[in-house]
Each structure stands twice: as C-alpha cells, then as structure tokens.
Protein backbone atom coordinates (compact mmCIF):
# COMPACT_ATOMS: atom_id res chain seq x y z
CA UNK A 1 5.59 31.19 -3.01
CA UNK A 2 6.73 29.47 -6.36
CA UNK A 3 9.15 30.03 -8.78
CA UNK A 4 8.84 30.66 -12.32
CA UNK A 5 11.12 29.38 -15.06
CA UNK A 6 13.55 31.91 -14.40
CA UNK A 7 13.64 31.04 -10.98
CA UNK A 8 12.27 34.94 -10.00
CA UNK A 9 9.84 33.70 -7.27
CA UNK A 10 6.02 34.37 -7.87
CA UNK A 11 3.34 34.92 -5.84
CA UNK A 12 0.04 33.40 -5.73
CA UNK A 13 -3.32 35.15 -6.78
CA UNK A 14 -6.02 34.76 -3.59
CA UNK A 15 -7.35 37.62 -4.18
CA UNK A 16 -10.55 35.66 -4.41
CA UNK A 17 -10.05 32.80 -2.32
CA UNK A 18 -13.12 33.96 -0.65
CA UNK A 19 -15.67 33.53 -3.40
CA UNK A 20 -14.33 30.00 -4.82
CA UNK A 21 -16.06 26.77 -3.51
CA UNK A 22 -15.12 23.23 -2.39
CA UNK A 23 -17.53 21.79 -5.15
CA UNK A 24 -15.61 23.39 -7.85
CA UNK A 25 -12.56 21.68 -6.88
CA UNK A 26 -12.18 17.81 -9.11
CA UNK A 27 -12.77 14.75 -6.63
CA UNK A 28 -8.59 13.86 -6.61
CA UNK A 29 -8.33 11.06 -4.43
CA UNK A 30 -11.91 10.81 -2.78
CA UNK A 31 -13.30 7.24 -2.81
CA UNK A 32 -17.59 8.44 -2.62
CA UNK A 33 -18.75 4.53 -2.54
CA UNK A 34 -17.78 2.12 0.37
CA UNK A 35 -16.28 -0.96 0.06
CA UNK A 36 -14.14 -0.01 -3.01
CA UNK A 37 -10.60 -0.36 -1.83
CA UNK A 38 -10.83 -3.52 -4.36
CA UNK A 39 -11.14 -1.66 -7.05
CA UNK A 40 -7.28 0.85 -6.21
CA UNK A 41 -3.91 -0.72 -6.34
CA UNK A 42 -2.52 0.84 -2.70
CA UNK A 43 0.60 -1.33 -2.30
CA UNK A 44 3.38 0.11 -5.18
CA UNK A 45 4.65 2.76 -2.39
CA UNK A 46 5.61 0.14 0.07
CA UNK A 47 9.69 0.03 0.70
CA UNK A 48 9.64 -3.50 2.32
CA UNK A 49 7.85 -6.44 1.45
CA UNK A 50 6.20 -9.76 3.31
CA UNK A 51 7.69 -12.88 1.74
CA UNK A 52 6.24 -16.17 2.81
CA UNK A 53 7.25 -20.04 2.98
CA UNK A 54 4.61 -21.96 2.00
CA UNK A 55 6.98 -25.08 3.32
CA UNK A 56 7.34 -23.53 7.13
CA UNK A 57 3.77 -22.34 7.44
CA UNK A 58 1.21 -23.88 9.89
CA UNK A 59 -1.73 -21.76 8.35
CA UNK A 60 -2.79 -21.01 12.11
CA UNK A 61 -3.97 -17.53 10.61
CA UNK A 62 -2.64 -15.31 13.16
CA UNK A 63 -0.55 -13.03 9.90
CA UNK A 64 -4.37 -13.22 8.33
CA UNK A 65 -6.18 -11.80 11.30
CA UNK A 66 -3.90 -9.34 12.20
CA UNK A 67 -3.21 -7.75 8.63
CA UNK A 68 -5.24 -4.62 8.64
CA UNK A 69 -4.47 -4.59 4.53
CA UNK A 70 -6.93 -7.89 4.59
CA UNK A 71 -3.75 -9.04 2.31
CA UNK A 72 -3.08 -12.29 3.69
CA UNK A 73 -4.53 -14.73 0.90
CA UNK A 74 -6.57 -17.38 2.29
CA UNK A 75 -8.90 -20.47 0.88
CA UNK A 76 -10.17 -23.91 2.52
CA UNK A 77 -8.54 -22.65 5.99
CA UNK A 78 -5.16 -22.15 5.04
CA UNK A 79 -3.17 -19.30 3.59
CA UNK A 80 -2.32 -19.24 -0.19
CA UNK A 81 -0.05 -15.95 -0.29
CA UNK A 82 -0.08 -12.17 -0.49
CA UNK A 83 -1.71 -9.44 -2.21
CA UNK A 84 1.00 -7.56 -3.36
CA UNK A 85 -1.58 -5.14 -5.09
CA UNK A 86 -2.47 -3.84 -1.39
CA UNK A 87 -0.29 -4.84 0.86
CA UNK A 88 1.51 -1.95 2.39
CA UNK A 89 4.34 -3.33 4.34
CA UNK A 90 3.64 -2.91 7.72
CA UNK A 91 4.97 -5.97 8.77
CA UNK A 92 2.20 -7.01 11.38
CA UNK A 93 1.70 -10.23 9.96
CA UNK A 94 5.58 -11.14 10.03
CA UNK A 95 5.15 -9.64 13.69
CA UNK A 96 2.99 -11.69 14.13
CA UNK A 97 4.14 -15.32 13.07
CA UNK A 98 5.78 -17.34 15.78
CA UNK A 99 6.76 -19.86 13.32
CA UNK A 100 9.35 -17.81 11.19
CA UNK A 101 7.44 -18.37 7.54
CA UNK A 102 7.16 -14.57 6.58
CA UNK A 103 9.91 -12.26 6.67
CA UNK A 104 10.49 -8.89 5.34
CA UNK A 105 12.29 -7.99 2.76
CA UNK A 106 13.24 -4.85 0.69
CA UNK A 107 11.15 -4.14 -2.16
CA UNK A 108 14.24 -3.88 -4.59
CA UNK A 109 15.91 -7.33 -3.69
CA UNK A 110 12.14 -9.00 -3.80
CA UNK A 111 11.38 -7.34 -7.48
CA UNK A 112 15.35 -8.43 -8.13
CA UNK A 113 14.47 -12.16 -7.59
CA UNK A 114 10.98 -12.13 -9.63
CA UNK A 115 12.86 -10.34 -12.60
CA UNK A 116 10.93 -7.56 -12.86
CA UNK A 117 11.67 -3.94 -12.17
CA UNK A 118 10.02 -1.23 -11.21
C-alpha cells in the first residue's frame, strides 16, 4: 500500500497484472551489450575511499590483481592511481598491500581535502 497526499493510504490496481508483459516494462538499469561497464560511472555510492602513496608504493601489483573493480590504474608495470569513477570501496586492494601505501578513508574527509563536495 501507498499513501496519497492526504496521507489516506491507497491501494494498488492489479486487477490486470495478469495480462501485462515484461517487454512492456522500459529497460531501467539493464546493460544488453557486454563489456560496457566503461561506459557507467558505478563508484559515487561508495562511503569509504582507497587513497594511495605514490612515495611508499613498490608497484608489486598485488592491490591491481586483486581489485575486482579493475580500478587500480596501471601503465609500464607500475601503478599510476585509482579510478574513482568505479571504484566501489571494498577495500581489497588496501587488504591487500603489505607495504602500507593505500589506506581507506571516508568519502567526506577525502572530497574535504580535494575541495570539492558532493
């Protein structure tokens, strides 16, 4: 049940639930073509993110292999940063490091110290 404006609850018509179809329902969130998870921004709902010294890091890849995000930025061998755009905030890859160069923080305090707000 809902409520209406006046807060009186209301009840919802399926009378004819049983002659409606899937295909007349829009696509919402389906993704119909593979390998497209470029093309959606999936990391704005994280609470906590990855933040990485560059200084610290040995670029053995262990954060990269393990992130299941594939948000660990890498080029020539050695990692380059994060993907903020997907990363999640799982926290594997800081799990992961056994030299201390990522740590998590909260998404407020890291979008406090670039400036921005969200």
């Amino acid at each position: 049940m809902s409520a209406q404006a006046g807060g009186a609850p209301r009840k919802w018509d399926v009378s004819r639930v049983d002659q409606q179809s899937y295909k007349v329902l829009p696509l919402g969130g389906i993704n119909p073509d593979g390998g497209n998870s470029v093309d959606y921004i999936t990391g704005g709902w994280r609470s906590e993110r990855p933040v990485w010294s560059e200084e610290a890091c040995k670029h053995c890849l262990l954060c990269w292999v393990m992130c299941p995000d594939s948000s660990i930025l890498v080029q020539d061998g050695k990692m380059t940063g994060i993907d903020y755009d997907h990363c999640k905030g799982c926290g594997i890859c800081v799990h992961e490091c056994k030299f201390g160069t990522l740590e998590m923080v909260s998404e407020a305090e890291a979008l406090a110290a670039e400036g921005s707000v969200r």
